[in-house]
C-alpha atoms as a PDB file:
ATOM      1  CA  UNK A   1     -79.280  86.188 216.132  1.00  0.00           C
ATOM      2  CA  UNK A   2     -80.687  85.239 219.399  1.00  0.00           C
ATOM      3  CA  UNK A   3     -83.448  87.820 220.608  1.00  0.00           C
ATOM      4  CA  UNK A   4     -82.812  89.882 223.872  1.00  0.00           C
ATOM      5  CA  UNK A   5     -86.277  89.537 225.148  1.00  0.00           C
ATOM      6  CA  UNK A   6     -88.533  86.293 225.341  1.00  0.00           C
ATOM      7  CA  UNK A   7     -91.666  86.565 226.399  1.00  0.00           C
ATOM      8  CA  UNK A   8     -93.321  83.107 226.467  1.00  0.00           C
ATOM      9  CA  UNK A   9     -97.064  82.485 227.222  1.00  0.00           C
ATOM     10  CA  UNK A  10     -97.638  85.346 229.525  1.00  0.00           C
ATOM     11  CA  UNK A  11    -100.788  86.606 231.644  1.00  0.00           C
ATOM     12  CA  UNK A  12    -101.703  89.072 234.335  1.00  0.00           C
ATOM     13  CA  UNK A  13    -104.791  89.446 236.244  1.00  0.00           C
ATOM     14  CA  UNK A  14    -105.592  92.652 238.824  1.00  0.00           C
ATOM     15  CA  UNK A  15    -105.764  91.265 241.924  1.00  0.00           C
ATOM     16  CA  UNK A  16    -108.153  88.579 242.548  1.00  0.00           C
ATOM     17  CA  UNK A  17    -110.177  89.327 239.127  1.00  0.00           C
ATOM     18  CA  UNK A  18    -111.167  85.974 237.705  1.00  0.00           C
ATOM     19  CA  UNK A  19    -110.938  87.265 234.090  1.00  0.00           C
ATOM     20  CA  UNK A  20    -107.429  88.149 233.192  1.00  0.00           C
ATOM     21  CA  UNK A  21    -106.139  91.465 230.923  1.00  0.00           C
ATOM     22  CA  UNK A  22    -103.820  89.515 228.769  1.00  0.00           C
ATOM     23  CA  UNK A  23    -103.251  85.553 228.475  1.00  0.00           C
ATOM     24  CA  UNK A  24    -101.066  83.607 226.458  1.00  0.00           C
ATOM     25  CA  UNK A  25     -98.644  86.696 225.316  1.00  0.00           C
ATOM     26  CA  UNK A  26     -96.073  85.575 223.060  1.00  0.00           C
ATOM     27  CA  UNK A  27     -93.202  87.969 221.596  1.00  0.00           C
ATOM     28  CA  UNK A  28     -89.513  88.017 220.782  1.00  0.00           C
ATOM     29  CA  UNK A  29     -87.627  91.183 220.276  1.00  0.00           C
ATOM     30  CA  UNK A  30     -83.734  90.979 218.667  1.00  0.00           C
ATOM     31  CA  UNK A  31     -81.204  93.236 219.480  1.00  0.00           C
ATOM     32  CA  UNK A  32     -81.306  96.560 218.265  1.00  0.00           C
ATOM     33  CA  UNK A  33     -85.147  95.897 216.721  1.00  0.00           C
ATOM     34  CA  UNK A  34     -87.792  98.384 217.110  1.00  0.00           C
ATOM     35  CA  UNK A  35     -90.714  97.028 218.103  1.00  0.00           C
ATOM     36  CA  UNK A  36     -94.376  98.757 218.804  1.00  0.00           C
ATOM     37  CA  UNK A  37     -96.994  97.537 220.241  1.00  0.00           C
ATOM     38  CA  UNK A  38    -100.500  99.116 219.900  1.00  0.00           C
ATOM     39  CA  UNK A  39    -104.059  98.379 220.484  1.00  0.00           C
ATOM     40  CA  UNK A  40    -107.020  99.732 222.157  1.00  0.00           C
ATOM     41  CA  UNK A  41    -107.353 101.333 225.798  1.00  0.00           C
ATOM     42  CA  UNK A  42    -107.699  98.546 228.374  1.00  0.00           C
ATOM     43  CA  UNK A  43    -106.324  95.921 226.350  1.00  0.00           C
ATOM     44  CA  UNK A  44    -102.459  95.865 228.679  1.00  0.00           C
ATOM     45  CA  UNK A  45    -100.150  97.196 226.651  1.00  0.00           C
ATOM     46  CA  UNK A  46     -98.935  99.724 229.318  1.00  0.00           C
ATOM     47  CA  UNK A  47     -98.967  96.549 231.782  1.00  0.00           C
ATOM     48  CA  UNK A  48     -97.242  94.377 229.641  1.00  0.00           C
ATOM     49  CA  UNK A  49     -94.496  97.263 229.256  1.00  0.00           C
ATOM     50  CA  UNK A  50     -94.859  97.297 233.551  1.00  0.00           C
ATOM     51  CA  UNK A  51     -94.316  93.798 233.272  1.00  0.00           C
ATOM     52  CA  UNK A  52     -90.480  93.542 231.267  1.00  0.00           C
ATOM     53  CA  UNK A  53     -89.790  96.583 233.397  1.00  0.00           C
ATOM     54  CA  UNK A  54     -89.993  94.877 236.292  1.00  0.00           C
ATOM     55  CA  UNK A  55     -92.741  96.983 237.624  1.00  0.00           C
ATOM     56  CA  UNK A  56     -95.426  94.430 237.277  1.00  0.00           C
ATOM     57  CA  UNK A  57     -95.986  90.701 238.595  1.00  0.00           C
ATOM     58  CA  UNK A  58     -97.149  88.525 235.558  1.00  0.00           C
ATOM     59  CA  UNK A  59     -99.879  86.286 236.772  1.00  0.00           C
ATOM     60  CA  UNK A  60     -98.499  83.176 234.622  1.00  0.00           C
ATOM     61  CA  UNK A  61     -95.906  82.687 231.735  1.00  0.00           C
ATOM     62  CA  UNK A  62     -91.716  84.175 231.694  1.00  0.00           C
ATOM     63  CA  UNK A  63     -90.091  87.385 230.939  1.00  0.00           C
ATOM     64  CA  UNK A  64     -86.075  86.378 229.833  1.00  0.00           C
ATOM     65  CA  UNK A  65     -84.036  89.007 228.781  1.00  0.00           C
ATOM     66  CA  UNK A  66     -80.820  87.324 227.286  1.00  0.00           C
ATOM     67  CA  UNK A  67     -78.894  90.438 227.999  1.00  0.00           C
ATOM     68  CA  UNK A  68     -75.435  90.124 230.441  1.00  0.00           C
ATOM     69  CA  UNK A  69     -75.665  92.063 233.652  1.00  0.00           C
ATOM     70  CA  UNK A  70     -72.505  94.949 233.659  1.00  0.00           C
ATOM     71  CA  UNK A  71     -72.169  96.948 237.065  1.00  0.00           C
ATOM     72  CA  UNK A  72     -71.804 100.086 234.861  1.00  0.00           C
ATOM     73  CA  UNK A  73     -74.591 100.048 232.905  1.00  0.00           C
ATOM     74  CA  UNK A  74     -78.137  98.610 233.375  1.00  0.00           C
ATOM     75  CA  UNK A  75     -80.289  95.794 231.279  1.00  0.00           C
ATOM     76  CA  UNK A  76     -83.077  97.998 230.314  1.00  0.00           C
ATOM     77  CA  UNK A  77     -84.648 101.433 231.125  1.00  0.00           C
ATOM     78  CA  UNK A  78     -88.045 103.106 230.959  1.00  0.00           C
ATOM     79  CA  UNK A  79     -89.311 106.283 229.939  1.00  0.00           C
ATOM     80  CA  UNK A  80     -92.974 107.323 230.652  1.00  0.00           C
ATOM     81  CA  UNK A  81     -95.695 109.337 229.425  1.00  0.00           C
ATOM     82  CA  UNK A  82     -94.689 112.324 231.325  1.00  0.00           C
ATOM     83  CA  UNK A  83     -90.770 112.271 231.673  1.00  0.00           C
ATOM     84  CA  UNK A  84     -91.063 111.792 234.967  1.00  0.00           C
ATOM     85  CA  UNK A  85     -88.266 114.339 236.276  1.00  0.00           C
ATOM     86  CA  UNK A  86     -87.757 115.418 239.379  1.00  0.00           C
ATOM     87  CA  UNK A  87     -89.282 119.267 239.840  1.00  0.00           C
ATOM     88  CA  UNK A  88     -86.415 119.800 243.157  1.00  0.00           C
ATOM     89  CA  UNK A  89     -83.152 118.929 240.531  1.00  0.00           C
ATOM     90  CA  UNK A  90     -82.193 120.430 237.481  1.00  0.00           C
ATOM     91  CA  UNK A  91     -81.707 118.529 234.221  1.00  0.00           C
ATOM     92  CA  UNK A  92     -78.295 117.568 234.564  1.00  0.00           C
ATOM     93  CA  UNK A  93     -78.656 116.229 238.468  1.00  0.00           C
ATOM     94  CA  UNK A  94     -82.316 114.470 237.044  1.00  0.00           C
ATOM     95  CA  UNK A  95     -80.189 112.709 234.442  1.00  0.00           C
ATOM     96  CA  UNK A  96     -77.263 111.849 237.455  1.00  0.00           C
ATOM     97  CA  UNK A  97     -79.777 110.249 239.641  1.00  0.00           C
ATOM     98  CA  UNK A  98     -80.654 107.961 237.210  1.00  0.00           C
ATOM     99  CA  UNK A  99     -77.141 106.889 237.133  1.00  0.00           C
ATOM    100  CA  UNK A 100     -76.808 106.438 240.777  1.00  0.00           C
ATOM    101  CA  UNK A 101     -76.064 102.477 241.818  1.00  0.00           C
ATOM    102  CA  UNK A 102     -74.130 102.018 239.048  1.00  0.00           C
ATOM    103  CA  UNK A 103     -70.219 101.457 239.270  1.00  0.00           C
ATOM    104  CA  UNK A 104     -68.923 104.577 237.420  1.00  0.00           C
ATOM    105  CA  UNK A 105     -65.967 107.074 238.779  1.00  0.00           C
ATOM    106  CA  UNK A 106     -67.049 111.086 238.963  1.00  0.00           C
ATOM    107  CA  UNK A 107     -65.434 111.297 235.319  1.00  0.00           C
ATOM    108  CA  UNK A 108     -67.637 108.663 233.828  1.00  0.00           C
ATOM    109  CA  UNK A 109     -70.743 110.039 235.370  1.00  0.00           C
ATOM    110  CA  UNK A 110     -70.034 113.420 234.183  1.00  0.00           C
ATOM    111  CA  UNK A 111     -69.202 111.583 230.629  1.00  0.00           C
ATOM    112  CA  UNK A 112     -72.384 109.782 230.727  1.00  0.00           C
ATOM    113  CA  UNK A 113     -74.333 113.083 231.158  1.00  0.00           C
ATOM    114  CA  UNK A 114     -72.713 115.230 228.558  1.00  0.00           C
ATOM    115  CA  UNK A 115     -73.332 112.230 225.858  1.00  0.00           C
ATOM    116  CA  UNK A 116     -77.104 111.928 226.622  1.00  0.00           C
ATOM    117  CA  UNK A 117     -77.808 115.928 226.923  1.00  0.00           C
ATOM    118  CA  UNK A 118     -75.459 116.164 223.284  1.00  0.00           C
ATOM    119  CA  UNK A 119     -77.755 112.937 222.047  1.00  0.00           C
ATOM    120  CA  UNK A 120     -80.717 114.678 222.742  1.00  0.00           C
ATOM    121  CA  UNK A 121     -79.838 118.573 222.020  1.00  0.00           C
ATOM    122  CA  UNK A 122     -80.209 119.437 225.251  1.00  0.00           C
ATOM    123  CA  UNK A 123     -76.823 120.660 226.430  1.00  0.00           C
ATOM    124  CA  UNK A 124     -77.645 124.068 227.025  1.00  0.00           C
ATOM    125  CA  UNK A 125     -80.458 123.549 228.907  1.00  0.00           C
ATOM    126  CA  UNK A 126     -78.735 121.005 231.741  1.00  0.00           C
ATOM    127  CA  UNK A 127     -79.381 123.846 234.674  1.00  0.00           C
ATOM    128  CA  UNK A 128     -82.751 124.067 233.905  1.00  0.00           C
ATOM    129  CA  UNK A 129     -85.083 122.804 236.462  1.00  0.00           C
ATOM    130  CA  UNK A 130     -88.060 121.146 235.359  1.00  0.00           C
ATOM    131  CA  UNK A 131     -90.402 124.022 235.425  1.00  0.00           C
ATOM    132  CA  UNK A 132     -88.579 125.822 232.920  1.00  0.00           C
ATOM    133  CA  UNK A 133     -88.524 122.957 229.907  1.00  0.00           C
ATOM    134  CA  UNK A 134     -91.071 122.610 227.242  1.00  0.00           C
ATOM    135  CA  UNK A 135     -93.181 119.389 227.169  1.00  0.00           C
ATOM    136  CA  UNK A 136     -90.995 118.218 224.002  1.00  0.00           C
ATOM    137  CA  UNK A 137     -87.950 119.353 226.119  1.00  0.00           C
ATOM    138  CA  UNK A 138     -89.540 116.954 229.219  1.00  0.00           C
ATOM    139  CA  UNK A 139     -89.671 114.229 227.035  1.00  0.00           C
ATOM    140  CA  UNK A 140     -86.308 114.434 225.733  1.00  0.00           C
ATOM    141  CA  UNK A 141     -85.098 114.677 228.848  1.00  0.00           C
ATOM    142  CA  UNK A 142     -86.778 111.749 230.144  1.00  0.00           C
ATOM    143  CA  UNK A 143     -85.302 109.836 226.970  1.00  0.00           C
ATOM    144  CA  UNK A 144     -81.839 111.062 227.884  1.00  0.00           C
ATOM    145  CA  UNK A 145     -81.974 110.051 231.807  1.00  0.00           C
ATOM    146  CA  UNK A 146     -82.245 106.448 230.072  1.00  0.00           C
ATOM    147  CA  UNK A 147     -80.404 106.580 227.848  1.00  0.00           C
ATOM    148  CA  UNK A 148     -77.405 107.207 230.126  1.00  0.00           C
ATOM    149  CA  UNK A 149     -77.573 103.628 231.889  1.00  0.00           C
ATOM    150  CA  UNK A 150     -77.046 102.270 228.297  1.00  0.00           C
ATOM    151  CA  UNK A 151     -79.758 100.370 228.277  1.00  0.00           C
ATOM    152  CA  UNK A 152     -79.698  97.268 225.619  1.00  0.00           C
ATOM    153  CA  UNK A 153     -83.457  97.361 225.872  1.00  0.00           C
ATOM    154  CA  UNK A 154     -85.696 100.790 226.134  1.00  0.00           C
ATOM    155  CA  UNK A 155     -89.247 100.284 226.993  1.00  0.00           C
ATOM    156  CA  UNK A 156     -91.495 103.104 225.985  1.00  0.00           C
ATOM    157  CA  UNK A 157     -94.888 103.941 227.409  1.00  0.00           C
ATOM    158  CA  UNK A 158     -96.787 106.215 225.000  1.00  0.00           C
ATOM    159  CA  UNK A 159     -94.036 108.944 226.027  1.00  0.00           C
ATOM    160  CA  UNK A 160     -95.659 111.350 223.364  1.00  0.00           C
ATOM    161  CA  UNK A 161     -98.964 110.976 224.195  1.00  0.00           C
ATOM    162  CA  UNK A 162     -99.340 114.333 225.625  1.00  0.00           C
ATOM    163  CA  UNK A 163     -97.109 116.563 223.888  1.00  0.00           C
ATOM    164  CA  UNK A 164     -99.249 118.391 220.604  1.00  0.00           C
ATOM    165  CA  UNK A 165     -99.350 117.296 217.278  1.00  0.00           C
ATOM    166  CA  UNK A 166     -96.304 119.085 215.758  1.00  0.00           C
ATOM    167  CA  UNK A 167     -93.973 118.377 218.727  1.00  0.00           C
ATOM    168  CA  UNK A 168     -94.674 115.010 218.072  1.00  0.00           C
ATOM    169  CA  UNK A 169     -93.664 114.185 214.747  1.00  0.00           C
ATOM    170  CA  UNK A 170     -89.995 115.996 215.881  1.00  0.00           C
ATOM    171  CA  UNK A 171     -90.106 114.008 218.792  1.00  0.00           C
ATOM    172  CA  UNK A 172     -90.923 110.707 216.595  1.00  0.00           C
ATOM    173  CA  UNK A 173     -87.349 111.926 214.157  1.00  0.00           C
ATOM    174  CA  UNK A 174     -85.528 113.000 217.425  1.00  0.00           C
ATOM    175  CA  UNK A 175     -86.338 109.489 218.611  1.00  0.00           C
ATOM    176  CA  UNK A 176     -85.134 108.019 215.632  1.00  0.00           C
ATOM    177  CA  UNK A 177     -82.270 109.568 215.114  1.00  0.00           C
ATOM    178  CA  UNK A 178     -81.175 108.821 218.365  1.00  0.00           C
ATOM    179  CA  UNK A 179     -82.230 104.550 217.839  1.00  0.00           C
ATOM    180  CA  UNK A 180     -79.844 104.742 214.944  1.00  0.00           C
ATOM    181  CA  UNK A 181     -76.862 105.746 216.837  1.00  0.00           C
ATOM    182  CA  UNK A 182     -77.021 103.868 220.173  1.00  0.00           C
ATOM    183  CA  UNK A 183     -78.249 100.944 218.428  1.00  0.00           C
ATOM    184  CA  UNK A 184     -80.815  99.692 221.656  1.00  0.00           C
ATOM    185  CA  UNK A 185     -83.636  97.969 221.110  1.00  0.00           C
ATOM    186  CA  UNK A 186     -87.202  99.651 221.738  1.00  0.00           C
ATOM    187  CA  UNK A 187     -90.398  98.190 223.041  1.00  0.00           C
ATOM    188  CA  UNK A 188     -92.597 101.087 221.683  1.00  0.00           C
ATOM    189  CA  UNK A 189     -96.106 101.379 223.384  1.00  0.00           C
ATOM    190  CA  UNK A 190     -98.890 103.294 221.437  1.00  0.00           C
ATOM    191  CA  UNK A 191    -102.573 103.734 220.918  1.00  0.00           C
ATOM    192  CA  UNK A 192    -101.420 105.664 217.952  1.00  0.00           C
ATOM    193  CA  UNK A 193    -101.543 102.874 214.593  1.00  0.00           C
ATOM    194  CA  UNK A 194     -99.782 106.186 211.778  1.00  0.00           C
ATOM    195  CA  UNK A 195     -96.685 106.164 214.463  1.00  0.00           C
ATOM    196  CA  UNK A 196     -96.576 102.834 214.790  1.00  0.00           C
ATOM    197  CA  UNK A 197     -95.837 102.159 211.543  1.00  0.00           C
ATOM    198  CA  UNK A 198     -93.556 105.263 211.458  1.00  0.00           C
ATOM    199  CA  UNK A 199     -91.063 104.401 213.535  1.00  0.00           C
ATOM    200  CA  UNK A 200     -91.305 100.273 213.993  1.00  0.00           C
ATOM    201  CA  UNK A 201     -89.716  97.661 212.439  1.00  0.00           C
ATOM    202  CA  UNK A 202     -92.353  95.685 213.425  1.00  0.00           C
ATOM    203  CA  UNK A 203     -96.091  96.207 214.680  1.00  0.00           C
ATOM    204  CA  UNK A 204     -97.356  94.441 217.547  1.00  0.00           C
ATOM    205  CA  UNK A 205    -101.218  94.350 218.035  1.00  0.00           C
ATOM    206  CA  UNK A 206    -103.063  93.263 221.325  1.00  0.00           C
ATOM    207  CA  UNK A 207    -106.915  92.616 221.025  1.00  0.00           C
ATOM    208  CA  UNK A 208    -109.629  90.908 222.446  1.00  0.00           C
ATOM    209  CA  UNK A 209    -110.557  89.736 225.679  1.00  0.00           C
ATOM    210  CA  UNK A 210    -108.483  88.207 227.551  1.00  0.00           C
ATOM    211  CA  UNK A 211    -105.903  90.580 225.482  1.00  0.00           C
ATOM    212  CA  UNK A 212    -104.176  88.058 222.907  1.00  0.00           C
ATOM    213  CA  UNK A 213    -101.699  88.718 219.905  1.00  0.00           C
ATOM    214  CA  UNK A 214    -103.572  89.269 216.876  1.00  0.00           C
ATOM    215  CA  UNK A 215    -100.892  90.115 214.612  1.00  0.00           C
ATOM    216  CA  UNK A 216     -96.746  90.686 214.480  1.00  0.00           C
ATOM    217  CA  UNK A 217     -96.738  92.733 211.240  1.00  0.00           C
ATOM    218  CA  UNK A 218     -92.921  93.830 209.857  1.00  0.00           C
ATOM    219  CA  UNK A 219     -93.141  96.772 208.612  1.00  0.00           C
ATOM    220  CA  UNK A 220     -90.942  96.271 205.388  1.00  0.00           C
ATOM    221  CA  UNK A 221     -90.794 100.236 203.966  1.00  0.00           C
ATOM    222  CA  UNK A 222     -87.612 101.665 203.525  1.00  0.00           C
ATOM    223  CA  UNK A 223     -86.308 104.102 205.948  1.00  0.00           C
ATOM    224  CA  UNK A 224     -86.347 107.334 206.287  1.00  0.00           C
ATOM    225  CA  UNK A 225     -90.195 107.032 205.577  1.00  0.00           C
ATOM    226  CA  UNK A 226     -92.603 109.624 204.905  1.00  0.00           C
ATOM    227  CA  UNK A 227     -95.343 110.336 206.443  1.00  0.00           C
ATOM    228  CA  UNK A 228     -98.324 110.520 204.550  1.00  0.00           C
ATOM    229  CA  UNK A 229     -96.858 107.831 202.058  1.00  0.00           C
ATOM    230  CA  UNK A 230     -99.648 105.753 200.667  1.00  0.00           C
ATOM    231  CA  UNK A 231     -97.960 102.638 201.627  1.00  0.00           C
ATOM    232  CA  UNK A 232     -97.716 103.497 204.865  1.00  0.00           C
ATOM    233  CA  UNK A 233    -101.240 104.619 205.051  1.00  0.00           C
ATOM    234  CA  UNK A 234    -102.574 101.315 203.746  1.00  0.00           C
ATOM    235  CA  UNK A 235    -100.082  99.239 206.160  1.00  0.00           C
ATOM    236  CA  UNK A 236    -101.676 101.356 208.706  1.00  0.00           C
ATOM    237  CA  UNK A 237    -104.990 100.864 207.424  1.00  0.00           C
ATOM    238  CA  UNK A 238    -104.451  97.107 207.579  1.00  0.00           C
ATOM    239  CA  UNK A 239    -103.496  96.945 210.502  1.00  0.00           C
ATOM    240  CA  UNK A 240    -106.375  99.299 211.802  1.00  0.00           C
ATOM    241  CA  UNK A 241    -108.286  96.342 210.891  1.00  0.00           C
ATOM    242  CA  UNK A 242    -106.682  93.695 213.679  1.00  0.00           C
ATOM    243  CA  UNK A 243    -108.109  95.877 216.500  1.00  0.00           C
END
């Protein structure tokens, strides 16, 4: 199977900074894989992320995302550290702007947005404005808005990073759950090395400077995985030890 996103000797500098962040990036991701990638603050993961999404100019290298262009959906989508809604629209219209561009009749919209508030249990919340919804129920939300564009490819920026401890191990099965049934692939950023290994089918670790790859680990445990498992801990352990 030939892998949705190739990303072939990459690098990005800030500005006119001689030293760059990352150099020399290499990493494939199939369809419908689950990748994370993790390593220390500073190192570019978030960048990197910026960088598939478009957001970002790479400094040298290519991003190719073998993925055909449809006028009713989109390539790939992005969801943030903070869901990123918008405080003057409720839920449901939050989730319809992210739709807007694409080439879908009144019925398909409306289709669209019922399927992503269902996916995410978060139906009968979709008047809600912003202000009213948990952090988890943020979150969600911003998972749902893109999830609606049906994405091949979800990037992920640390999007539990600020939600507490127990709200993020339901967010981590929520997230799951939902990967199994659309069948996207995830680029999965995290500082956290326990999640990583909880969710991904493969670990990703950035180190160094210049930022380089020191390790694509496959995370070979059987699914649904537990999380205190010692052979998860120890993966996680080793891996603890590339950073």
């Amino acid at each position: 199977m030939a892998p949705i996103l190739n990303i072939d000797n990459l690098s990005f500098h800030y500005g006119n900074s001689a030293e760059p962040v990352f150099a020399g990036l290499n990493l494939r991701i199939e369809k419908g894989e689950f990748v994370a990638v993790v390593g220390g603050s500073g190192v570019g993961k978030s960048t990197l992320l910026k960088c598939v999404a478009d957001l970002a100019d790479s400094s040298a290298g290519s991003i190719f995302l073998d993925i055909p262009e449809r006028r009713s959906c989109r390539r790939r989508a992005t969801v943030f550290q903070d869901g990123r809604l918008l405080p003057w629209k409720r839920l449901k219209h939050n989730i319809a702007y992210g739709l807007k561009g694409l080439d879908l009749k009144r019925e398909e919209r409306e289709a669209r947005i019922a399927e992503v508030l269902s996916l995410t249990r978060l139906s009968e919340l979709a008047d809600r404005w912003p202000h009213q919804l948990s952090g988890g129920q943020v979150q969600r939300a911003g998972i749902a808005r893109a999830l609606a564009v049906h994405p091949e490819l979800l990037l992920m920026d640390e999007p539990f990073s600020a939600v507490d401890a127990i709200t993020r191990q339901h967010l981590q099965d929520e997230l799951l759950r939902i990967w199994e049934k659309t069948g996207a692939a995830v680029m999965f950023i995290t500082h956290d090395i326990e999640e990583a290994v909880y969710l991904a089918d493969r670990v990703v670790v950035l180190s160094g400077t210049p930022a380089h790859l020191a390790l694509d680990q496959e995370v070979a445990l059987p699914r649904p995985r537990g999380r205190n498992a010692e052979d998860l801990q120890q993966l996680a352990h080793a891996i603890a030890q590339e950073l």
